[in-house]
PDB file of N, CA and C in Angstrom:
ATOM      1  N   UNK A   1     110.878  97.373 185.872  1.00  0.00           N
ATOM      2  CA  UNK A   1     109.851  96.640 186.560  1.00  0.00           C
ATOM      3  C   UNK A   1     108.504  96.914 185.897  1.00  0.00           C
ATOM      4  N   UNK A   2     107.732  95.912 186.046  1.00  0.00           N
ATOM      5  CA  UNK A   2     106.510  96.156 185.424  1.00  0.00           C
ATOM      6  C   UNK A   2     104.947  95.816 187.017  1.00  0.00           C
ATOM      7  N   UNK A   3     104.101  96.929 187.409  1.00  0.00           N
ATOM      8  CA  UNK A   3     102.966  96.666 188.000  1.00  0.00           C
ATOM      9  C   UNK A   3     101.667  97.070 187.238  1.00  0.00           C
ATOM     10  N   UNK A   4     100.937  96.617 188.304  1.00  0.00           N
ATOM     11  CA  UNK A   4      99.588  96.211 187.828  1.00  0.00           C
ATOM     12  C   UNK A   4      98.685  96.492 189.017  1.00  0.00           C
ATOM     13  N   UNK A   5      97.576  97.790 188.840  1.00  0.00           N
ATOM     14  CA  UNK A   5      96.915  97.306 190.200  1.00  0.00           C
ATOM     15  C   UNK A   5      94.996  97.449 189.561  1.00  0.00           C
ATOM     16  N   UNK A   6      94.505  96.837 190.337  1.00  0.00           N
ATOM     17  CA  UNK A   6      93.432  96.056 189.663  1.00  0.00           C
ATOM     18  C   UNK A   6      92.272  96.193 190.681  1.00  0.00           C
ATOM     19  N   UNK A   7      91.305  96.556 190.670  1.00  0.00           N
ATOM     20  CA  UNK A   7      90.098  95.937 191.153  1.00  0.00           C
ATOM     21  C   UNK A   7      89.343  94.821 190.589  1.00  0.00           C
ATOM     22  N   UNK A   8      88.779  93.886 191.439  1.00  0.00           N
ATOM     23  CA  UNK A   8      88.282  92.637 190.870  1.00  0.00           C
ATOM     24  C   UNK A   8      87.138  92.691 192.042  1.00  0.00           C
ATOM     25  N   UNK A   9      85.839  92.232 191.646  1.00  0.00           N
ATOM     26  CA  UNK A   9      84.699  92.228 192.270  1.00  0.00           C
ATOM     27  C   UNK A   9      84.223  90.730 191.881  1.00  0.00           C
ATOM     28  N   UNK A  10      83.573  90.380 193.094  1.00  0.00           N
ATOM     29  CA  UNK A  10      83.196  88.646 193.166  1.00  0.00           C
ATOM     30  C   UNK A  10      81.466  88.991 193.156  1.00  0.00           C
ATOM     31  N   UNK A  11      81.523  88.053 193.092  1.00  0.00           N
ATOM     32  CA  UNK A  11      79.482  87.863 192.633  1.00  0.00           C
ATOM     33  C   UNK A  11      79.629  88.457 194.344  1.00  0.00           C
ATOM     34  N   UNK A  12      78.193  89.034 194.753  1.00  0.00           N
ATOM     35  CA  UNK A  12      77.500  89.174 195.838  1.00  0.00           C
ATOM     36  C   UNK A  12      78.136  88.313 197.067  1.00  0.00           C
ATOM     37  N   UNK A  13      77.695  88.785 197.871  1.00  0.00           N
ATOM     38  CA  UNK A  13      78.734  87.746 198.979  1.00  0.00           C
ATOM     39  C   UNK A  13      79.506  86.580 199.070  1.00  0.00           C
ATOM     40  N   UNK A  14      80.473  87.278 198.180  1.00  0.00           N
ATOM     41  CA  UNK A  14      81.779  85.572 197.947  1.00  0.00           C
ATOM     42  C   UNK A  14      83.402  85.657 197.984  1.00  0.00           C
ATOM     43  N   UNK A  15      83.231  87.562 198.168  1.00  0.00           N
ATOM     44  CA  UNK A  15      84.457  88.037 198.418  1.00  0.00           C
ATOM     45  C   UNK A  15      85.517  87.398 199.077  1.00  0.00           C
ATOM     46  N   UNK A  16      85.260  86.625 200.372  1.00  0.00           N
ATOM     47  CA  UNK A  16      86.220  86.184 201.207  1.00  0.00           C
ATOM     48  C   UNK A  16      86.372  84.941 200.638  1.00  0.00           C
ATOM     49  N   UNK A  17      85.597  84.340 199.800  1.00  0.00           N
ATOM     50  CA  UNK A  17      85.685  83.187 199.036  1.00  0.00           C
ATOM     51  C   UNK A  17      86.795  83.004 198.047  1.00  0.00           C
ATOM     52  N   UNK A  18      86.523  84.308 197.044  1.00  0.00           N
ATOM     53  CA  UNK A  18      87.429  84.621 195.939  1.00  0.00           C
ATOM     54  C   UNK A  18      88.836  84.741 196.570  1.00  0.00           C
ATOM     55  N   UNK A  19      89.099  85.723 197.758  1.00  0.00           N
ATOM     56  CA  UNK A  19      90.569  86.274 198.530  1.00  0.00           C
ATOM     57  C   UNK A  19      91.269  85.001 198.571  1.00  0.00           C
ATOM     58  N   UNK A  20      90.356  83.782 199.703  1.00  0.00           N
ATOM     59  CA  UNK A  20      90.690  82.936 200.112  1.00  0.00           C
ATOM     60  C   UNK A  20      91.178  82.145 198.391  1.00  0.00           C
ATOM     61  N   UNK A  21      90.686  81.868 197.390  1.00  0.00           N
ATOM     62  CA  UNK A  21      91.287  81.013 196.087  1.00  0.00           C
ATOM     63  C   UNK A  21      92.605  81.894 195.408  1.00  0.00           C
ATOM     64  N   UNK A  22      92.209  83.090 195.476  1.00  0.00           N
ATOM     65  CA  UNK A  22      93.212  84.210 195.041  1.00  0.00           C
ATOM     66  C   UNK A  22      94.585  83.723 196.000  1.00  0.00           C
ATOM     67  N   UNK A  23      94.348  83.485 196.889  1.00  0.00           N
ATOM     68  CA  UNK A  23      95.580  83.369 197.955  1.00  0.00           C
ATOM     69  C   UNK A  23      96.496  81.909 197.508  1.00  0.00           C
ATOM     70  N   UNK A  24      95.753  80.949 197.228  1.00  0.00           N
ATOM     71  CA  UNK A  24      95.776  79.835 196.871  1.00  0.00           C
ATOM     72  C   UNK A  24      97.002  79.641 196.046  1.00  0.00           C
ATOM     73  N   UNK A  25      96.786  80.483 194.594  1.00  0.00           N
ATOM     74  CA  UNK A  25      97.390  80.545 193.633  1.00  0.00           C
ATOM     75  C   UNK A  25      98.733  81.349 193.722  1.00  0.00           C
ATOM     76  N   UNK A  26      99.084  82.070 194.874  1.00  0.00           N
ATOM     77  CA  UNK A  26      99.945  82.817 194.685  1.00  0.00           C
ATOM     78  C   UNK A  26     101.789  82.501 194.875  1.00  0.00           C
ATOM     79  N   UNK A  27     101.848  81.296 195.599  1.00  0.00           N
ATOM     80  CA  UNK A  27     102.602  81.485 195.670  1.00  0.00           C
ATOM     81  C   UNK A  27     103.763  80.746 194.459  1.00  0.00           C
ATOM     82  N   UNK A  28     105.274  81.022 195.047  1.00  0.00           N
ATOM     83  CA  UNK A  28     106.089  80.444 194.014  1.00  0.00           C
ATOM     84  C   UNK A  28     106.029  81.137 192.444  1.00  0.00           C
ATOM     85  N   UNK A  29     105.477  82.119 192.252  1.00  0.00           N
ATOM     86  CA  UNK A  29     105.609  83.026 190.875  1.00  0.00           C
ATOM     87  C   UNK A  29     106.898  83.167 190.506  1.00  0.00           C
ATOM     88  N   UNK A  30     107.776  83.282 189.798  1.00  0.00           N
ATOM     89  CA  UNK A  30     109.233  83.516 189.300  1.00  0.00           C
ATOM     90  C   UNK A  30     109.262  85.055 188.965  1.00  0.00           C
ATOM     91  N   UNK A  31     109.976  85.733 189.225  1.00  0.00           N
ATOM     92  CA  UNK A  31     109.365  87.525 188.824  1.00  0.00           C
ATOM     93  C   UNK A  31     108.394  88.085 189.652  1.00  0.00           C
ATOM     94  N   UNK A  32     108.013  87.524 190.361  1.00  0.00           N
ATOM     95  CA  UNK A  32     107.262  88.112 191.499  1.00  0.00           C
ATOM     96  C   UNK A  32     107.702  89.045 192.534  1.00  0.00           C
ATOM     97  N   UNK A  33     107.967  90.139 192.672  1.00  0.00           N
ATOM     98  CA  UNK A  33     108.195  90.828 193.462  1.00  0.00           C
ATOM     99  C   UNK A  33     107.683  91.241 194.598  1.00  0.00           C
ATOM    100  N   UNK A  34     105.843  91.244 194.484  1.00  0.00           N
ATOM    101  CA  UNK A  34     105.104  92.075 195.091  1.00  0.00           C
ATOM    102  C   UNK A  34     103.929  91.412 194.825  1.00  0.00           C
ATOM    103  N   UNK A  35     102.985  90.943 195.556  1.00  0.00           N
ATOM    104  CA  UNK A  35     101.695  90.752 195.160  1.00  0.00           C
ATOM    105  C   UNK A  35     100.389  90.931 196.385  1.00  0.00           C
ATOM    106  N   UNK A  36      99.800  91.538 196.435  1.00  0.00           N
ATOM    107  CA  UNK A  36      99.084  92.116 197.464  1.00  0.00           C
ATOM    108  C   UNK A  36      97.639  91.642 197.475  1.00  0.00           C
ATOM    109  N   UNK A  37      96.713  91.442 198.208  1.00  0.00           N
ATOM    110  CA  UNK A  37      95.173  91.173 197.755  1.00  0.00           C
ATOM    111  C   UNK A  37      94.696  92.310 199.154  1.00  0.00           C
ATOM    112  N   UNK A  38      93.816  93.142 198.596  1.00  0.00           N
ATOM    113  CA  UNK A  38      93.272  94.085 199.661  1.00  0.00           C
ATOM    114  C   UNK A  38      91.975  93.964 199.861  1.00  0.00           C
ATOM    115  N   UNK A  39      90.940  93.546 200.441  1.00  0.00           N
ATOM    116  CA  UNK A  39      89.790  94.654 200.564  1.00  0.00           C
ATOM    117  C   UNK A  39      89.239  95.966 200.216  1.00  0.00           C
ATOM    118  N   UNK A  40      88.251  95.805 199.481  1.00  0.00           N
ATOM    119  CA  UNK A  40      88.017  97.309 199.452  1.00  0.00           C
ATOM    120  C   UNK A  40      86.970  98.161 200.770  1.00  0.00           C
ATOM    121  N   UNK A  41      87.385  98.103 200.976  1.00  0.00           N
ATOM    122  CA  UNK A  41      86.279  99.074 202.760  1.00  0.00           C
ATOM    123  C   UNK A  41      85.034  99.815 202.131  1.00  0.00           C
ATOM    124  N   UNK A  42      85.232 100.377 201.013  1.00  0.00           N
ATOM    125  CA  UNK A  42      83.957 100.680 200.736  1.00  0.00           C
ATOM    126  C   UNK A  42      83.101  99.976 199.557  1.00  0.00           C
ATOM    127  N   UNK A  43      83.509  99.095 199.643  1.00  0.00           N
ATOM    128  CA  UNK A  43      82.770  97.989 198.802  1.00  0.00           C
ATOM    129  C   UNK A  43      82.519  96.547 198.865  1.00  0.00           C
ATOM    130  N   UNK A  44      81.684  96.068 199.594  1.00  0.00           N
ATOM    131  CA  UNK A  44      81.784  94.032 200.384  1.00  0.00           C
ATOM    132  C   UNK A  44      82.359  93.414 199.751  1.00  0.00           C
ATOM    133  N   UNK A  45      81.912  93.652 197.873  1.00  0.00           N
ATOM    134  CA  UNK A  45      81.824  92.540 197.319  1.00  0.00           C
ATOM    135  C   UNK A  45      83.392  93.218 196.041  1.00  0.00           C
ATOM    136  N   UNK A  46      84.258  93.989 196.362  1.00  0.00           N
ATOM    137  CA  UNK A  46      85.708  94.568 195.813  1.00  0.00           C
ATOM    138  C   UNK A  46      87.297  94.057 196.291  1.00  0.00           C
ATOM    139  N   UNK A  47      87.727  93.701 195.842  1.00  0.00           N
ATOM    140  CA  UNK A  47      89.244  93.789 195.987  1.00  0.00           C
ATOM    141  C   UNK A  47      90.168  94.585 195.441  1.00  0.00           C
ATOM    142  N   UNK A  48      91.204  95.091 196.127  1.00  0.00           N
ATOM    143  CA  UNK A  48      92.316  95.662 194.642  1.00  0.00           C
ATOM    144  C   UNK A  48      93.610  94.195 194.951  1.00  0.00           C
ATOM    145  N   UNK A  49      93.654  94.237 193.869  1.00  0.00           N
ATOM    146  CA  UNK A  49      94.886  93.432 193.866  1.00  0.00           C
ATOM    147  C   UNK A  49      96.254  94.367 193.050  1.00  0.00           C
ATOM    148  N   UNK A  50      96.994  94.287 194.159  1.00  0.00           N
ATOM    149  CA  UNK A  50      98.532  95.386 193.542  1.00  0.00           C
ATOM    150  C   UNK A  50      99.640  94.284 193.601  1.00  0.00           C
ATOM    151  N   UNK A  51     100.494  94.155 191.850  1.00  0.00           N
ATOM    152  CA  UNK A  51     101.273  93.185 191.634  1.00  0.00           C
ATOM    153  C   UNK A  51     102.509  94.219 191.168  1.00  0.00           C
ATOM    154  N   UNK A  52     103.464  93.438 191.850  1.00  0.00           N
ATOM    155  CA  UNK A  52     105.338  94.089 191.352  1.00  0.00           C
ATOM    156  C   UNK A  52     106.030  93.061 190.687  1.00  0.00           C
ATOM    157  N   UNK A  53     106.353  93.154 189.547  1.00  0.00           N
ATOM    158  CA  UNK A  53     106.952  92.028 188.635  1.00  0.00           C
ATOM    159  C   UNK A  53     108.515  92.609 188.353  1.00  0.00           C
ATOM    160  N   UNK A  54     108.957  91.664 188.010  1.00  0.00           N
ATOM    161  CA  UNK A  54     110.453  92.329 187.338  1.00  0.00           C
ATOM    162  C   UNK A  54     110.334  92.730 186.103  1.00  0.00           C
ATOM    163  N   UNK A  55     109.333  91.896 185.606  1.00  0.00           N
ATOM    164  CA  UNK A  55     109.129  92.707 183.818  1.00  0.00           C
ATOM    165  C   UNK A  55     107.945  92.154 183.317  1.00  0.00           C
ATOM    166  N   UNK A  56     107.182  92.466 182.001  1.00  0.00           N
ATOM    167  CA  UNK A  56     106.099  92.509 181.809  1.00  0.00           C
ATOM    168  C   UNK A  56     105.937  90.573 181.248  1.00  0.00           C
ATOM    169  N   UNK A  57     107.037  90.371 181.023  1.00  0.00           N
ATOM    170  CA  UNK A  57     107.373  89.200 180.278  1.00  0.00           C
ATOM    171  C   UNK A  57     106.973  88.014 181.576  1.00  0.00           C
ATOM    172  N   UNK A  58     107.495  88.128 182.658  1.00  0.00           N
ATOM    173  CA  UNK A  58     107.271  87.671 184.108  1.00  0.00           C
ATOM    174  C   UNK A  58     105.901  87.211 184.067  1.00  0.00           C
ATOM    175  N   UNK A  59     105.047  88.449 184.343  1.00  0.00           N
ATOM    176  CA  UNK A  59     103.916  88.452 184.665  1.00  0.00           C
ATOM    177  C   UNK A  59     102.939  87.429 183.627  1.00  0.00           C
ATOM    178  N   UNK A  60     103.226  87.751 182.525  1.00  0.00           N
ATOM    179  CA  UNK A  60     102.854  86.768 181.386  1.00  0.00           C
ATOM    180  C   UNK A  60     102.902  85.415 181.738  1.00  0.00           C
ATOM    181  N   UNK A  61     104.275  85.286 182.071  1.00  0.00           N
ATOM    182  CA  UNK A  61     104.873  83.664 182.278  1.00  0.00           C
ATOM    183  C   UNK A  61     104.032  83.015 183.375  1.00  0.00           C
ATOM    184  N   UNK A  62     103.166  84.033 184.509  1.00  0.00           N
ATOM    185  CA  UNK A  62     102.876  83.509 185.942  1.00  0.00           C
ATOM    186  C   UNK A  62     101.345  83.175 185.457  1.00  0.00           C
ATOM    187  N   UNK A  63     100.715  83.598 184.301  1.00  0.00           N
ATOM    188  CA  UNK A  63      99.469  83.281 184.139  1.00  0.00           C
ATOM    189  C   UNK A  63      99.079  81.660 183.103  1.00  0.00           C
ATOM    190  N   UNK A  64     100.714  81.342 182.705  1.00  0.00           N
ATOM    191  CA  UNK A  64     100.489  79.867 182.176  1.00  0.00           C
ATOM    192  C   UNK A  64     100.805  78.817 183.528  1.00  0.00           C
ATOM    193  N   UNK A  65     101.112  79.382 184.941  1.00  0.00           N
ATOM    194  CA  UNK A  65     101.768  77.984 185.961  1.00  0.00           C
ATOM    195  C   UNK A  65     100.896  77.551 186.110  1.00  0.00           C
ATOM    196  N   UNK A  66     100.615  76.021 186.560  1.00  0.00           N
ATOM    197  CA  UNK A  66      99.943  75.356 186.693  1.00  0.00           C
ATOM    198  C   UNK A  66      98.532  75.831 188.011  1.00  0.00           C
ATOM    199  N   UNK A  67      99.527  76.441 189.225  1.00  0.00           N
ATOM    200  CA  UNK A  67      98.756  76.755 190.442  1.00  0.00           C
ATOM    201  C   UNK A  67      97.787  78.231 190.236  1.00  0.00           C
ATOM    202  N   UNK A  68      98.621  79.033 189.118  1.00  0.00           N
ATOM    203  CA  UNK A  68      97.521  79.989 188.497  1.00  0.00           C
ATOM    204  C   UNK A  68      96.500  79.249 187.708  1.00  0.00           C
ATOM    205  N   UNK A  69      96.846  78.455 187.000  1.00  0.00           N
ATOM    206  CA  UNK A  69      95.429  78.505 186.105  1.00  0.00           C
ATOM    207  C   UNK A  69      94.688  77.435 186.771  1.00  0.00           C
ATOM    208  N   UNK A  70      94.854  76.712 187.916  1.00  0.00           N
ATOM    209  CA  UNK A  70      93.861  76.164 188.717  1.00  0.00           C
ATOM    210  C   UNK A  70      93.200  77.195 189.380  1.00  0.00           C
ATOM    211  N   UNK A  71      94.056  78.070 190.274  1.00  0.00           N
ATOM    212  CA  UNK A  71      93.499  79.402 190.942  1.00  0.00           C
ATOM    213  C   UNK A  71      92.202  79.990 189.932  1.00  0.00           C
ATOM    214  N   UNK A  72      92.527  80.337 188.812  1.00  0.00           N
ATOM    215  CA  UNK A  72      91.878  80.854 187.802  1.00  0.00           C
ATOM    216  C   UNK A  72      90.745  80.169 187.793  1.00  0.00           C
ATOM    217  N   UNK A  73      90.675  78.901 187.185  1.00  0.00           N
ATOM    218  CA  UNK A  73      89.750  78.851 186.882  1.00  0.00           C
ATOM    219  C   UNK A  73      88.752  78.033 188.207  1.00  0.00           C
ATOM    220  N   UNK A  74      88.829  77.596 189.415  1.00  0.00           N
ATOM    221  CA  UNK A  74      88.620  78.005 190.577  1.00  0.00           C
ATOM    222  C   UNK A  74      87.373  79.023 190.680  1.00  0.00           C
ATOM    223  N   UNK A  75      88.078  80.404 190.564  1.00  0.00           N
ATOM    224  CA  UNK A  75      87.776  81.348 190.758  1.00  0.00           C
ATOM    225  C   UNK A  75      86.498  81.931 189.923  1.00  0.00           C
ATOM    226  N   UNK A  76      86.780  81.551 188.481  1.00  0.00           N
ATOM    227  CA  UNK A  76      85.907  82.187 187.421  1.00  0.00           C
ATOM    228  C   UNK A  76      84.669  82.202 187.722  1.00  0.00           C
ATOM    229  N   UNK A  77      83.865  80.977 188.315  1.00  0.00           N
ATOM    230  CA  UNK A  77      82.737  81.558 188.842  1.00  0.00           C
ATOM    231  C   UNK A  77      81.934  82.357 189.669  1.00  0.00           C
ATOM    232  N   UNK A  78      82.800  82.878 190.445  1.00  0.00           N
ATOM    233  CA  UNK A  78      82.251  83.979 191.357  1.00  0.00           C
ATOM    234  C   UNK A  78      83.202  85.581 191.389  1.00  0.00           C
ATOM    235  N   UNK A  79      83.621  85.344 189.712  1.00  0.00           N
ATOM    236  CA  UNK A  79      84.251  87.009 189.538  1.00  0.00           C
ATOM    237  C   UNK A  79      83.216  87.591 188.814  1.00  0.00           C
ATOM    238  N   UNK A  80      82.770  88.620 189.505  1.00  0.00           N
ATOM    239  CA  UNK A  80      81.903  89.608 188.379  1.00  0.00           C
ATOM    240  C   UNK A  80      82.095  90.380 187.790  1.00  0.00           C
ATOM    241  N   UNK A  81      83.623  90.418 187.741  1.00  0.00           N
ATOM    242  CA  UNK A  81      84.141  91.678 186.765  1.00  0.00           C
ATOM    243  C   UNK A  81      85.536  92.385 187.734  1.00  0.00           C
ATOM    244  N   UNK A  82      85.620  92.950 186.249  1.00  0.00           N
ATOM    245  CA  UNK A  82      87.036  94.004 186.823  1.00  0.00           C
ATOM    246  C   UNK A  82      87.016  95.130 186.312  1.00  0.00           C
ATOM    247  N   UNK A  83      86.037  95.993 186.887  1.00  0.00           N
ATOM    248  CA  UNK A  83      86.287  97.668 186.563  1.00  0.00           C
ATOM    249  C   UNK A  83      86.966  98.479 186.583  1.00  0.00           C
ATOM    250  N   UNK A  84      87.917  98.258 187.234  1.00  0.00           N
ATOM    251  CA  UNK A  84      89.594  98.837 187.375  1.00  0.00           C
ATOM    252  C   UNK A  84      90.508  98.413 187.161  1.00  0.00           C
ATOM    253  N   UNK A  85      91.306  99.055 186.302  1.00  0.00           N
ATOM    254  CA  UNK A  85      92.752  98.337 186.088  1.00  0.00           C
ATOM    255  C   UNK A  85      93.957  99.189 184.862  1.00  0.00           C
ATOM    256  N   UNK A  86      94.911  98.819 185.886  1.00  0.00           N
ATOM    257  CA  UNK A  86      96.188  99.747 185.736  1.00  0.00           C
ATOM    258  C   UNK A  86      97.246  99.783 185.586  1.00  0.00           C
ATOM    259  N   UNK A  87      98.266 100.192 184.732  1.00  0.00           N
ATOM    260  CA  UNK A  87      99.521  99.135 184.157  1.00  0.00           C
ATOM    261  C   UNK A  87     100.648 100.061 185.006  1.00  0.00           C
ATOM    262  N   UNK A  88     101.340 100.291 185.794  1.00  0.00           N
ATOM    263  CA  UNK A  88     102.198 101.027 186.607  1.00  0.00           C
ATOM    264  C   UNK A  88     103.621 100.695 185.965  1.00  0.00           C
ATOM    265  N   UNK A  89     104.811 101.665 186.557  1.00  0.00           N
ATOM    266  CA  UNK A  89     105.923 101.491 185.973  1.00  0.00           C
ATOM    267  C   UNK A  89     106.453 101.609 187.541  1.00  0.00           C
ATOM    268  N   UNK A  90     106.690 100.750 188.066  1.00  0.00           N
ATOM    269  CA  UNK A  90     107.183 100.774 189.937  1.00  0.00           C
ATOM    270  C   UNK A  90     108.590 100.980 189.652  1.00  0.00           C
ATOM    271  N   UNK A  91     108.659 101.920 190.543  1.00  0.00           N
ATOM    272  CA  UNK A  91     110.110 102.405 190.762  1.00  0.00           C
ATOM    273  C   UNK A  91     110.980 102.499 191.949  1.00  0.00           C
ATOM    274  N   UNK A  92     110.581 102.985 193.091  1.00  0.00           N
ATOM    275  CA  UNK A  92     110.898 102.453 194.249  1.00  0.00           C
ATOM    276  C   UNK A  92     109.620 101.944 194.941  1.00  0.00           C
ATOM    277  N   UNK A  93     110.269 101.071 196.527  1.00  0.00           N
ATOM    278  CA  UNK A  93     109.106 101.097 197.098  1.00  0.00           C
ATOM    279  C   UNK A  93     109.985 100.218 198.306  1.00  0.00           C
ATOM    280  N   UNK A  94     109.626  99.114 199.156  1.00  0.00           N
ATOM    281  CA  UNK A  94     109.767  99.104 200.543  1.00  0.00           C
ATOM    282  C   UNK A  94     110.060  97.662 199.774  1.00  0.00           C
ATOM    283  N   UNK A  95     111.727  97.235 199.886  1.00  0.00           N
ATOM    284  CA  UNK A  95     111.961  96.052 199.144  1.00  0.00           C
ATOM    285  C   UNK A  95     112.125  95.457 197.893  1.00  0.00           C
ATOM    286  N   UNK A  96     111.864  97.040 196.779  1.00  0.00           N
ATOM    287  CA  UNK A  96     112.229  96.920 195.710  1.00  0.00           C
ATOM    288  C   UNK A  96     113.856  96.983 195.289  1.00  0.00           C
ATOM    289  N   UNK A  97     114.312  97.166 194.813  1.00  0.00           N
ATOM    290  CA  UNK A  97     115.590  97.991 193.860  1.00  0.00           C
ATOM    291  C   UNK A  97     115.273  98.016 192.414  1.00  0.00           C
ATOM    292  N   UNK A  98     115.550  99.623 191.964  1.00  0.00           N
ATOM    293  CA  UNK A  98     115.476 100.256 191.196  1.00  0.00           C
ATOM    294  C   UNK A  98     116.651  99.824 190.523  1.00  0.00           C
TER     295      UNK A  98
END
């Protein structure tokens, strides 16, 4: 399995903006195992986003679908960045198999 967990920060108050387009795009991924969008509590304008793929190849494939790269680019104007980010090797978890 291949994860990914990420902070992504939206311009100044647009967070629920970004969640809400982020949400948009998600569904129907092929290899998708897991895909999470959080809040960050100590930050307005933060998200983490935590993704479970079956393999790294997956995840690749989900950033050419059509409903991602509308999501994407959607989105691009009110991301201000991604200061965090993290390539995981998921091994168990609540609905996986190892």
């Amino acid at each position: 399995m291949y994860g990914l967990i990420g902070q992504m920060l939206a311009t100044p108050g647009k967070r629920d903006e970004l969640l809400a387009i982020l949400a948009e795009g998600t569904g129907g991924m092929p290899g998708c195992l897991s895909y999470v969008i959080a809040k960050d509590p100590a930050n307005a304008d933060a998200l983490w986003i935590t993704e479970v793929w079956t393999d790294k190849d997956a995840h690749a494939a989900s950033l050419k679908l059509p409903a991602v790269q509308a999501a994407i680019g959607k989105a691009r104007p009110i991301i201000a960045g991604f200061p965090q980010h993290f390539e995981t090797e998921p091994v168990i978890g609540q609905g996986l198999k190892a």
